[in-house]
Protein backbone atom coordinates (compact mmCIF):
# COMPACT_ATOMS: atom_id res chain seq x y z
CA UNK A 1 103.27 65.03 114.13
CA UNK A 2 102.73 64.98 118.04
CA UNK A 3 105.04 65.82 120.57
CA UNK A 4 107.05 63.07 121.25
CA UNK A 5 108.37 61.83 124.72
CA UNK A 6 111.73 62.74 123.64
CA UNK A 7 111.11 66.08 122.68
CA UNK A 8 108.81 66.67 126.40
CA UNK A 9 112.41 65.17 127.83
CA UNK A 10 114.67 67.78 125.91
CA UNK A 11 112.60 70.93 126.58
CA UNK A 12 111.42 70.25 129.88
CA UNK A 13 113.35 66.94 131.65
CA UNK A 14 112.04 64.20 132.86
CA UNK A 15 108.81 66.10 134.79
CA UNK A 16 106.85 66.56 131.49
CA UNK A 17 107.36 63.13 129.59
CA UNK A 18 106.01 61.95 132.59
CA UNK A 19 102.58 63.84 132.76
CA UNK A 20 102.57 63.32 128.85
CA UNK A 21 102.73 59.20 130.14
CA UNK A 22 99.70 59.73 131.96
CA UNK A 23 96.76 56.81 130.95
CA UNK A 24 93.22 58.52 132.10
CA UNK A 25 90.97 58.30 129.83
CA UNK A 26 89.87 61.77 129.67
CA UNK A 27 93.32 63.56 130.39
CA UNK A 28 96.76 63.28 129.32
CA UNK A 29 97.95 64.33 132.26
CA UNK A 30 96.35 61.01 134.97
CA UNK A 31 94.91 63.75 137.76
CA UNK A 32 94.84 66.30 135.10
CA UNK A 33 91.33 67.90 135.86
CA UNK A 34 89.13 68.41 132.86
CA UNK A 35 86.18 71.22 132.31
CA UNK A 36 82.97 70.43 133.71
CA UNK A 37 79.27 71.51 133.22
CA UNK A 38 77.47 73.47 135.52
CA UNK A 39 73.88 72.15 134.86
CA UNK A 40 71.19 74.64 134.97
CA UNK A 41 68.24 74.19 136.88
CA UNK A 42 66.15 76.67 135.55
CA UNK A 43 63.93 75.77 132.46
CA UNK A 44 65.77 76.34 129.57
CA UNK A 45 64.38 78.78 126.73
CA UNK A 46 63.05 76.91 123.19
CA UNK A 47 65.97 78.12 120.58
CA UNK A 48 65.65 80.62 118.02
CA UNK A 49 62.91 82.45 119.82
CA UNK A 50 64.40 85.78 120.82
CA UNK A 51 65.60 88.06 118.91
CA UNK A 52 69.66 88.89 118.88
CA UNK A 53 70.60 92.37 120.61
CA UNK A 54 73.30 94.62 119.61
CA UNK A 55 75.31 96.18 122.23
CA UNK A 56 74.91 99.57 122.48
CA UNK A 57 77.75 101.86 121.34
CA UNK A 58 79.69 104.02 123.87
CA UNK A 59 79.26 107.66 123.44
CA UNK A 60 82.31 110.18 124.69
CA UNK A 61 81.60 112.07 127.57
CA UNK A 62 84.29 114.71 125.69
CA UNK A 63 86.83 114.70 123.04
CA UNK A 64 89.48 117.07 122.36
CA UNK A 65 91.92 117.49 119.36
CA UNK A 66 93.89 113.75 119.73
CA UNK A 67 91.96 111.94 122.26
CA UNK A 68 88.32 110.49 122.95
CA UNK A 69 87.20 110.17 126.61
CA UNK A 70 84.62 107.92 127.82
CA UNK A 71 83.25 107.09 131.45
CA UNK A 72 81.87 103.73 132.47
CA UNK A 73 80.31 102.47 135.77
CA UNK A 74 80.78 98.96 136.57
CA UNK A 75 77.63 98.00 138.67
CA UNK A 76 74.93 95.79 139.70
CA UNK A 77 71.18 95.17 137.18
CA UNK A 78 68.90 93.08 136.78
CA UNK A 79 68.38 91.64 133.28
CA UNK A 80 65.96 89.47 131.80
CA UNK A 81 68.16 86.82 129.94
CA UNK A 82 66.01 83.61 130.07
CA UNK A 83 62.31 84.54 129.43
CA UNK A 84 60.74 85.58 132.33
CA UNK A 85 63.17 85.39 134.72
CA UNK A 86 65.51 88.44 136.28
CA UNK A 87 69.04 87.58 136.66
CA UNK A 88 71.68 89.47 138.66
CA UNK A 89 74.72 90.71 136.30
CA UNK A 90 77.81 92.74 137.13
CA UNK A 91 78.27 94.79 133.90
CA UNK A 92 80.02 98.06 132.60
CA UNK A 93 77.15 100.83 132.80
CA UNK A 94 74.70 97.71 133.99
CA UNK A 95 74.89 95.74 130.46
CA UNK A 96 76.05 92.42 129.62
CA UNK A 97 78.00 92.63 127.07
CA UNK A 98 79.22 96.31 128.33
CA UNK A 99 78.81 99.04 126.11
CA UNK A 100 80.93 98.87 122.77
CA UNK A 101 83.88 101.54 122.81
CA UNK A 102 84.33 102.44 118.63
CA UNK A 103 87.55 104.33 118.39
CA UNK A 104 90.23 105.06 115.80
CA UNK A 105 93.89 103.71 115.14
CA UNK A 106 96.45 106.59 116.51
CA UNK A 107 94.01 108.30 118.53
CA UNK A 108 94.05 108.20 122.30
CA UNK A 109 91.16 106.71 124.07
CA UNK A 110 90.84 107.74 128.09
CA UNK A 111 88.12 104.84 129.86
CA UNK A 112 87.21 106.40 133.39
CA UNK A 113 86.26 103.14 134.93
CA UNK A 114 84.14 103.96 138.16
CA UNK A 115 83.60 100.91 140.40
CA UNK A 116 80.19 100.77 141.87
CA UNK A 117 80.20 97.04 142.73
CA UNK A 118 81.00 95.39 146.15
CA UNK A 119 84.43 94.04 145.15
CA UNK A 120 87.90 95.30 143.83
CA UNK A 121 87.76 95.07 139.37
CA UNK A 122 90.99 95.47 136.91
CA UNK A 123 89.84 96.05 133.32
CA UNK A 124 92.66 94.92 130.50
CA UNK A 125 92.02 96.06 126.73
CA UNK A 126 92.57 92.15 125.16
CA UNK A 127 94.31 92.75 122.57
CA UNK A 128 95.64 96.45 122.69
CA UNK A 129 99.41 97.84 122.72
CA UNK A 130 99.49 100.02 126.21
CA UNK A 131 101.45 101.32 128.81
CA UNK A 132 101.80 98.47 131.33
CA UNK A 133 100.33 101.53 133.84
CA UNK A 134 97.13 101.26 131.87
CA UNK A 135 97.20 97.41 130.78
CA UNK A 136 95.58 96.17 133.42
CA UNK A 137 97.89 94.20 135.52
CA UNK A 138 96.00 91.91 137.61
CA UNK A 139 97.00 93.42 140.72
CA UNK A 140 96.17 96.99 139.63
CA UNK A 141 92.72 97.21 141.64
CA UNK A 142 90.18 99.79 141.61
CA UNK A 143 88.29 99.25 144.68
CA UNK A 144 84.52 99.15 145.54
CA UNK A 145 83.58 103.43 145.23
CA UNK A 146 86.93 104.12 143.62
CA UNK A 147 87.63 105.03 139.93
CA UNK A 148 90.58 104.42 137.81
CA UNK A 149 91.69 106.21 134.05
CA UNK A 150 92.95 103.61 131.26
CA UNK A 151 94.82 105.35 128.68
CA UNK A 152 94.75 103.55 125.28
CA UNK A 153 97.04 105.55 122.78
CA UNK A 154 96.09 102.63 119.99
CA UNK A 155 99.00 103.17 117.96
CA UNK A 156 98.11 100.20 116.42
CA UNK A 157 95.93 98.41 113.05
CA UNK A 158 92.20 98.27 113.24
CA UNK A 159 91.03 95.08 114.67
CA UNK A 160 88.31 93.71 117.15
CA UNK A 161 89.29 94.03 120.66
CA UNK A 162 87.65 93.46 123.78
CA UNK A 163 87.93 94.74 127.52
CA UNK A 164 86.93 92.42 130.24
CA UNK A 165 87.88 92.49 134.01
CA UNK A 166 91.52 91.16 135.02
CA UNK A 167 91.14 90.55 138.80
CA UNK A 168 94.02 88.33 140.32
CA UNK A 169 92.31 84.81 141.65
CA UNK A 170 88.77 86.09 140.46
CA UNK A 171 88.51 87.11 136.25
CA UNK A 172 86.70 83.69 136.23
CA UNK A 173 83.65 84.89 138.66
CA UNK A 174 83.82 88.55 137.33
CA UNK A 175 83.32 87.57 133.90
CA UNK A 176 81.06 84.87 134.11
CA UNK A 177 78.71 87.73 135.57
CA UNK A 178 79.40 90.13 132.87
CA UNK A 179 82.43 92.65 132.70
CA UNK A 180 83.06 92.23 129.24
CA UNK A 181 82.67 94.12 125.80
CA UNK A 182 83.70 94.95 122.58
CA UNK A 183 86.27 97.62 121.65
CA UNK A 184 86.62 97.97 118.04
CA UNK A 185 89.42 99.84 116.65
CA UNK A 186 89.04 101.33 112.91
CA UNK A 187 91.76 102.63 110.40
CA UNK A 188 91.58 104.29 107.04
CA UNK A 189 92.85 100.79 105.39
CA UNK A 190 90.15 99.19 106.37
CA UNK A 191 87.40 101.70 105.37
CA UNK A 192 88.55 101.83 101.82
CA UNK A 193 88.07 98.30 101.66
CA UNK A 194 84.19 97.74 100.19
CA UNK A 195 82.97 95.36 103.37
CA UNK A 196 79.84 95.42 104.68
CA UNK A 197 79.41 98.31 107.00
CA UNK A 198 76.77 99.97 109.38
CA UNK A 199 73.84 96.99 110.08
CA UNK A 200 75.79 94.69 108.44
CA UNK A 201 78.75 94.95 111.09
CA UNK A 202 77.61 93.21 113.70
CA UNK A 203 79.82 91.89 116.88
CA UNK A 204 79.11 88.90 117.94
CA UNK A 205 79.84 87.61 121.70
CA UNK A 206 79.70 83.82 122.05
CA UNK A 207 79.61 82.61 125.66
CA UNK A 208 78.17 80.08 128.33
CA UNK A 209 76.24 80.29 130.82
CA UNK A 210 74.48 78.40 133.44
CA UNK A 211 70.89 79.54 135.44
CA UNK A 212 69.31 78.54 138.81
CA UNK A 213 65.70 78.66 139.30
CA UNK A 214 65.32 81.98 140.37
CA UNK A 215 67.52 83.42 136.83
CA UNK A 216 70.50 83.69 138.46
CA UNK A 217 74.03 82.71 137.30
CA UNK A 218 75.92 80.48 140.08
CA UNK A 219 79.54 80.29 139.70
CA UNK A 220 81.66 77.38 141.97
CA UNK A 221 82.86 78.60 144.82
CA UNK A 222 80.46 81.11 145.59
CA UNK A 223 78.77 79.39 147.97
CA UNK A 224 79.68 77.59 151.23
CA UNK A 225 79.95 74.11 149.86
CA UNK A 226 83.61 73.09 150.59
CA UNK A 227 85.87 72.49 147.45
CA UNK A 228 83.36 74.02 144.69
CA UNK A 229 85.33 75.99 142.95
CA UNK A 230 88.07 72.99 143.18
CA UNK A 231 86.01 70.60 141.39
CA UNK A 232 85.47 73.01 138.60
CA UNK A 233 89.47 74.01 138.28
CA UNK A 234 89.58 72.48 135.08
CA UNK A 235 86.77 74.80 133.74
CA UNK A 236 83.56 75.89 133.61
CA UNK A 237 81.10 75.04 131.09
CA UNK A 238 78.00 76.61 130.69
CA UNK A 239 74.91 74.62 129.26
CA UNK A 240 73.02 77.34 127.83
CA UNK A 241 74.87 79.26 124.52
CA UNK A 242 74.49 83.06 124.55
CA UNK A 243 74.91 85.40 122.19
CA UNK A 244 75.50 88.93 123.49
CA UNK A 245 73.56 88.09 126.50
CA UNK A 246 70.77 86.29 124.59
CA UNK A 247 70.18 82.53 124.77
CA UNK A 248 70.13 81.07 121.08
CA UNK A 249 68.61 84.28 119.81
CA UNK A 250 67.45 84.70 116.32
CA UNK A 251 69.03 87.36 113.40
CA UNK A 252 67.03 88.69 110.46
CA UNK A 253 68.85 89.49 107.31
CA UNK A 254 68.47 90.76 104.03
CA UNK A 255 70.32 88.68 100.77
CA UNK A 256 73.29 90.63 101.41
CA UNK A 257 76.61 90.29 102.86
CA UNK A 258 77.47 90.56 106.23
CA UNK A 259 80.47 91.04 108.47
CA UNK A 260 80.16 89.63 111.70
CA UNK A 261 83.42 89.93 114.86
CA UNK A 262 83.75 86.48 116.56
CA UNK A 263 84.60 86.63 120.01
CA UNK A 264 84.44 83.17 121.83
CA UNK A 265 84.12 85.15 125.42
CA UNK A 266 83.45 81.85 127.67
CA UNK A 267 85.24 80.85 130.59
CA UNK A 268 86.59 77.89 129.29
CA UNK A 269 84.49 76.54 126.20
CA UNK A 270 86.05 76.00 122.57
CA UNK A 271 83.97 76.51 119.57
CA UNK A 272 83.95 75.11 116.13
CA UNK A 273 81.38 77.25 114.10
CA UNK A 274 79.69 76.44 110.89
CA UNK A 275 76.61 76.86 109.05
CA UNK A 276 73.49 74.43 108.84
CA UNK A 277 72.34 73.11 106.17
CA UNK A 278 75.90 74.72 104.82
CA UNK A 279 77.16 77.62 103.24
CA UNK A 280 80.82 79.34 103.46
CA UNK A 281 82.38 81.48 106.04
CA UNK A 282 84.83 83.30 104.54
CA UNK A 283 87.41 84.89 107.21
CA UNK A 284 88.31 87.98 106.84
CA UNK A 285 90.30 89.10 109.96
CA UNK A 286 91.95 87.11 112.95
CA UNK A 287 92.76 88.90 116.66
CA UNK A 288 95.37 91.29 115.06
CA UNK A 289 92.70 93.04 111.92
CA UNK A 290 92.77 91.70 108.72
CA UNK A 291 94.45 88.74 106.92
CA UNK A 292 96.23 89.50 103.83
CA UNK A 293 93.49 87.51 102.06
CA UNK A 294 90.37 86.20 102.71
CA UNK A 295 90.03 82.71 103.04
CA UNK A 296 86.66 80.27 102.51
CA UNK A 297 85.99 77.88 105.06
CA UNK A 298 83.44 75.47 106.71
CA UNK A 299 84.37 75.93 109.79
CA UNK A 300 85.75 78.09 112.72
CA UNK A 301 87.41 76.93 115.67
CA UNK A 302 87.94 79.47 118.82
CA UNK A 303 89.81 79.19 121.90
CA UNK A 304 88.89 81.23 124.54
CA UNK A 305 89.61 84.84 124.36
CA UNK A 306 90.44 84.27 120.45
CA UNK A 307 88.15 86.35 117.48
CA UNK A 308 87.68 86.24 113.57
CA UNK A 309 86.15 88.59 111.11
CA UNK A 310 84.03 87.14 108.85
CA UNK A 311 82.08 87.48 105.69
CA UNK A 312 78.73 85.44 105.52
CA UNK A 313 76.89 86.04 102.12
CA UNK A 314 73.04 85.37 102.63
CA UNK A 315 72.53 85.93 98.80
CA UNK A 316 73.15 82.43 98.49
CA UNK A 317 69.73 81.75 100.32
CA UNK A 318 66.29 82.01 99.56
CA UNK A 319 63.84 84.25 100.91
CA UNK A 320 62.46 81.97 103.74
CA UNK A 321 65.97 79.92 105.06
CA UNK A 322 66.82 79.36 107.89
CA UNK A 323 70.48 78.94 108.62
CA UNK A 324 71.57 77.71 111.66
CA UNK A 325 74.72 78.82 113.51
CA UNK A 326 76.23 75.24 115.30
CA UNK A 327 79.05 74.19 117.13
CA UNK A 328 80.05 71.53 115.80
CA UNK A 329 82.32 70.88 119.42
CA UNK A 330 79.36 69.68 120.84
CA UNK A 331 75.84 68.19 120.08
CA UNK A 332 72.43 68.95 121.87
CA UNK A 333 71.42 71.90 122.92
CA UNK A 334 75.60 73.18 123.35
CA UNK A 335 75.61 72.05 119.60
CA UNK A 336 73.49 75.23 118.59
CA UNK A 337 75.12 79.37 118.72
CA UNK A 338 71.83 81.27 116.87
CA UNK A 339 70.12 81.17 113.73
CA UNK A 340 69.90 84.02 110.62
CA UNK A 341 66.34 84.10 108.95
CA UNK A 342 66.91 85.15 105.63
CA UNK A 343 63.28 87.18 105.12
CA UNK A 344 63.75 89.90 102.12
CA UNK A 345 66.01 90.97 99.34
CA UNK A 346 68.33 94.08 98.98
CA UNK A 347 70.87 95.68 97.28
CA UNK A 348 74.31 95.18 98.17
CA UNK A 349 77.36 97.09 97.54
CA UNK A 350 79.94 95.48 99.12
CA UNK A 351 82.22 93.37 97.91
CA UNK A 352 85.17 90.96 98.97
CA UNK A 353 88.88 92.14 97.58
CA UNK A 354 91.18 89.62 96.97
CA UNK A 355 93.70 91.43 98.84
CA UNK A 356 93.20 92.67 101.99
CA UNK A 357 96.15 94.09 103.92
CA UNK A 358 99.92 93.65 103.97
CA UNK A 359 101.49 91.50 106.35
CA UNK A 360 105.57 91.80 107.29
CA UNK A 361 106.55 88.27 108.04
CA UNK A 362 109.29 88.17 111.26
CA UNK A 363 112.06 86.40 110.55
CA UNK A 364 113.33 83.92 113.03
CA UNK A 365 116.66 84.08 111.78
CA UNK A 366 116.14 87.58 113.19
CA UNK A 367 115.43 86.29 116.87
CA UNK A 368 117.65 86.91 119.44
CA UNK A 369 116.50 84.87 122.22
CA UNK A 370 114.15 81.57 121.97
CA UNK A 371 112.29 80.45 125.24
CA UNK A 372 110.47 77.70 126.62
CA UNK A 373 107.36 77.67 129.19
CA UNK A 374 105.59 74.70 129.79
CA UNK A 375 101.76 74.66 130.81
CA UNK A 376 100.82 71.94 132.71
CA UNK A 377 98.89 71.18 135.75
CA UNK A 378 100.85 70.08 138.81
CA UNK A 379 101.47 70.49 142.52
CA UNK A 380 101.43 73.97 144.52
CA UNK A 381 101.01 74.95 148.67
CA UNK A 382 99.95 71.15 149.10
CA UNK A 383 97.20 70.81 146.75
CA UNK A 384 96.98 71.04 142.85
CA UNK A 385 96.79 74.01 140.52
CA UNK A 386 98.02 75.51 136.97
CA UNK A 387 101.74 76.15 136.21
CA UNK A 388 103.80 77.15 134.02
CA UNK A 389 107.66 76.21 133.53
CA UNK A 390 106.37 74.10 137.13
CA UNK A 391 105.48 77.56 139.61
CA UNK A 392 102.63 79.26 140.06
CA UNK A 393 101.91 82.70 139.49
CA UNK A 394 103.93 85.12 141.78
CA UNK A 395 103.83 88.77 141.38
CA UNK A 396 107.31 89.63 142.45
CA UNK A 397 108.92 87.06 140.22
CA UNK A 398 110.03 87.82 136.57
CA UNK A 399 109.68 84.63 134.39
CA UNK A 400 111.30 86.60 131.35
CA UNK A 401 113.24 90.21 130.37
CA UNK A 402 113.06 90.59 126.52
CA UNK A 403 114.45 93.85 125.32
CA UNK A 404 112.93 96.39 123.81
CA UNK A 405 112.50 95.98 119.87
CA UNK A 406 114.07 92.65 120.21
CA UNK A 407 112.43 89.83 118.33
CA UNK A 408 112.00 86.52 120.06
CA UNK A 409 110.48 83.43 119.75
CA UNK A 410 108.29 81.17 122.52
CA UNK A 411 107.90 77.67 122.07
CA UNK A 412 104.76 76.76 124.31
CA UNK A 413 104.18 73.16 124.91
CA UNK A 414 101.20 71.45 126.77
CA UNK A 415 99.36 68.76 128.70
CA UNK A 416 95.37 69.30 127.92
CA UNK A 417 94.24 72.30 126.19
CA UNK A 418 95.84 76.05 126.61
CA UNK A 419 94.72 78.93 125.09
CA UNK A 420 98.02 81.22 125.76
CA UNK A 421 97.24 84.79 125.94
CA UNK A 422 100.41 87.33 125.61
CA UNK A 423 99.58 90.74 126.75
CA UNK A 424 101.03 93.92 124.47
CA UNK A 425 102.66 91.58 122.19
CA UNK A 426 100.99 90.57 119.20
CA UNK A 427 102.98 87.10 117.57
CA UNK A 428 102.73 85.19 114.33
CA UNK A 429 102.45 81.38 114.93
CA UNK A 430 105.69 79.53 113.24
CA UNK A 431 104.96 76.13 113.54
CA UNK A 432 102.15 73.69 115.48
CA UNK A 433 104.33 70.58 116.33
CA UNK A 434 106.84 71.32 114.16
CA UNK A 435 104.39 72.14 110.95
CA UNK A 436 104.56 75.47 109.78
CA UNK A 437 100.93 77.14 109.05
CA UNK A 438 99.70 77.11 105.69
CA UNK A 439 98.89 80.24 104.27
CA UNK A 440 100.55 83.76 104.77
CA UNK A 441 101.23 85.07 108.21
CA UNK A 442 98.44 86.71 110.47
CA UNK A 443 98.56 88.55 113.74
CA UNK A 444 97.79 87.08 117.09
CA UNK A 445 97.60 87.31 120.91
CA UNK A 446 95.69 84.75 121.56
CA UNK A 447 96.83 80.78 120.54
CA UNK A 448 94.95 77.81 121.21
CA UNK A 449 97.70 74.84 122.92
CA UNK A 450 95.71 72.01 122.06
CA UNK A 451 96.15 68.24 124.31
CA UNK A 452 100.38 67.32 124.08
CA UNK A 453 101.10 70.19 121.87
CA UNK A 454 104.19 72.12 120.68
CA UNK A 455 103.45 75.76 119.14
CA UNK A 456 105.70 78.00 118.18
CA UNK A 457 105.77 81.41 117.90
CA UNK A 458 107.39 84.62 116.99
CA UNK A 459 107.25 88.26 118.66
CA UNK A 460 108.96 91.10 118.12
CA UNK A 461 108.39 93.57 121.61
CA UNK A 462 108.06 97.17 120.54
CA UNK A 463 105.83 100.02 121.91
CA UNK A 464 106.50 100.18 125.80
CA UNK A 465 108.98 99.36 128.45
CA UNK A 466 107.50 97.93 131.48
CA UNK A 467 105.76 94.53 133.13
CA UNK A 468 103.13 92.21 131.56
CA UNK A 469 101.88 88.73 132.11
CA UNK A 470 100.93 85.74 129.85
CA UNK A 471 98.72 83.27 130.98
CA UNK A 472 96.19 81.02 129.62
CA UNK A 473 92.87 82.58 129.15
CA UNK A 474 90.59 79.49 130.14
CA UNK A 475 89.96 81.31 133.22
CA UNK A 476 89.86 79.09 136.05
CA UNK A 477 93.65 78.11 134.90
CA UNK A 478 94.56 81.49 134.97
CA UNK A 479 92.74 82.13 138.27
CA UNK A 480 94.19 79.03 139.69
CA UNK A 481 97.96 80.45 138.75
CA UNK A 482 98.69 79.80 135.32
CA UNK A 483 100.07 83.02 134.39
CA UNK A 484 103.91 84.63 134.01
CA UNK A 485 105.14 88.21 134.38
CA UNK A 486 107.80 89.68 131.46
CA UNK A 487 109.17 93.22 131.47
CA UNK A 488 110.42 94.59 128.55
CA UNK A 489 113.58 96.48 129.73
């Protein structure tokens, strides 16, 4: 089922059956801009010839009897990404990803977030239930030589999280030069579970990027050319695949089972993962922590900002494979992620339970207030940007007032491709053009709103009073306006 024009007409008037009518051939919407690649001109590296790093883990400066505190520097290095070439990053404590923050479900977390950099950062925990004083609000700047404390009291389920910069106008830029990384929050569920642990946990950030000559990372708009960063509003696609800051990088493993955290953390690129010459993912855990079950499948699709645990079990290889991670969303070189050489045997005592967590399905009949946002591209201040409901971003303006332990449903509903981010709310999807999902329920905070799309889906606001934004999370919409406060009163 698509969404019809009638439907367009009945949630949103006349405005979006008529972008839906739109006949280019590469958008719905006929001035609709679509992501472009930023060709490299550097010499791209031969795949599967570097090794894959693990970030390093975050140690506390302190701790005390309910709280962890760490301290990170955002700042300037100089990395060697591409084989023998130095490029320029902006990373937490000089690393790209930034260091990865372990920390436990109902224990605080303080970040001390010291800006050494030459421009104003935010930093937003994707994915975690804060104070709106510590969530990052993209106007909440810590400027150049300035610091900032993020409380996290993570009264919430083990999951994998990530913190990346939140800048008003400019989380495209910041990103795309580094300031992101993993937070993973554990829980005594999940450790009683038998899944792989220790070497066989391994996060895994997928991105793009793009390289000049000299290593570095351009970025439209960062230069004097007139309307860069206009031509590249739709997106920005990298042509060389990294994985935690390595280009097509290489993974040996042992005939074992391991759990790997999928984070698609590109600007704007989707992903559909799978394994060459085949084998079975099995998916363990979606943004919120675990599924109820696991479930096999072939493939993985991820929006921006979106992640899934899962389960790849090498046993089924011989000594010798290779198995090739693709992306199946493009061909070429964007068609490859990284490759596992399978190269010795081991013992292996994990396992895969049939039953993984409990899951309370919301009730709708339970909602007290449905509401509608469109996302669609359209006119603002005489040119063209990213809206949604038709206005841009505006800091003073409240798009929505749920109450506190309400539940509530959004119905989302697109031109191209949205991947809708809520902040502090994490939602079950109810139905994808009217279909309900198969399967049992699973926590979100991140939805992909694919080309013409209607998704529903349900939240129920608990934890803090206070204002938050949605937006989508490719991030030149979001830079370019596409984002909406709600305060939970």
């Amino acid at each position: 089922m698509t969404l019809t024009r009638r439907q367009a007409l009945r949630l949103f008037g006349v405005g979006a059956a008529a972008a839906m009518a739109g006949t280019s051939g590469c958008s719905l919407l006929g001035r609709t801009p679509q992501a472009r690649l930023l060709a490299s001109t550097a010499p791209l590296p031969k795949p599967f010839t570097v090794p894959l790093p693990t970030p390093m883990v975050a140690k506390p400066s302190r701790t005390d009897g309910h709280s962890d505190y760490y301290d990170l520097t955002q700042r300037a290095a100089d990395l060697e990404i591409l084989p023998g070439l130095r490029t320029r990053i902006w990373g937490y404590d000089g690393q790209f990803p930034g260091p990865t923050i372990e920390a436990r479900s109902g224990r605080r977390a303080v970040v001390q977030v010291s800006n050494g950099l030459d421009a104003p950062t935010v930093t937003h925990l994707h994915g975690g239930r804060t104070p709106p004083e510590s969530d990052g609000y993209p106007t909440d700047l810590v400027q150049p030589n300035t610091r900032r404390g993020y409380e996290f009291p993570l009264d919430q389920r083990a999951a994998t999280l990530w913190y990346h910069d939140h800048r008003m106008d400019y989380t495209g830029p910041q990103v795309w030069r580094g300031l992101a990384g993993f937070f993973l929050v554990r829980d005594a569920e999940e450790e009683a579970l038998p899944l792989p642990t220790g070497e066989r946990d391994i996060p895994l950030m997928i991105c793009d990027r793009s390289f000049a000559e000299d290593g570095s990372m351009p970025y439209p708009g960062s230069s004097d050319r007139p309307g860069a960063r206009e031509a590249f509003m739709g997106g920005v696609l990298g042509d060389v695949i990294l994985v935690n800051g390595a280009p097509w990088p290489e993974l040996r493993v042992e005939r074992a089972r391991y759990r790997f955290r999928l984070l698609n953390g590109s600007n704007a690129r989707v992903y559909e993962l799978s394994l060459s010459p085949g084998g079975t993912i099995v998916r363990i855990g979606s943004d919120g922590g675990l599924l109820e079950a696991p479930r096999a499948a072939q493939r993985i699709r991820l929006a921006p900002a979106e992640r899934a645990d899962v389960i790849i079990d090498f046993s089924a290889y011989r000594i010798g494979d290779r198995v090739e991670l693709g992306n199946l969303a493009d061909e070429g070189p964007q068609g490859k992620v990284m490759r596992f050489a399978v190269d010795r045997d081991a013992r292996d005592d994990s396992s895969i339970p049939k039953v993984l967590s409990q899951i309370e399905r919301l009730d709708p009949a339970k909602a007290k207030v449905t509401r509608d946002f469109e996302f669609a591209g359209g006119s603002m201040h005489g040119g063209t940007g990213w809206l949604i409901n038709g206005k841009p971003f505006d800091p003073r303006r409240m798009d929505a007032r749920p109450r506190l332990g309400d539940t509530e449903i959004w119905r989302f509903t697109s031109d191209v491709t949205h991947p809708v981010h809520l902040h502090l709310a994490h939602f079950q999807v109810l139905s994808v053009n009217g279909e309900r999902p198969a399967g049992p329920p699973e926590w979100k905070d991140t939805v992909e709103l694919r080309d013409a799309q209607l998704v529903e889906v349900i939240t129920r606001f608990t934890g803090y009073r206070g204002r938050y934004v949605m937006h989508c999370h490719n991030l030149e919409h979001e830079d370019m306006a596409m984002m909406a406060n709600f305060e939970v009163v």
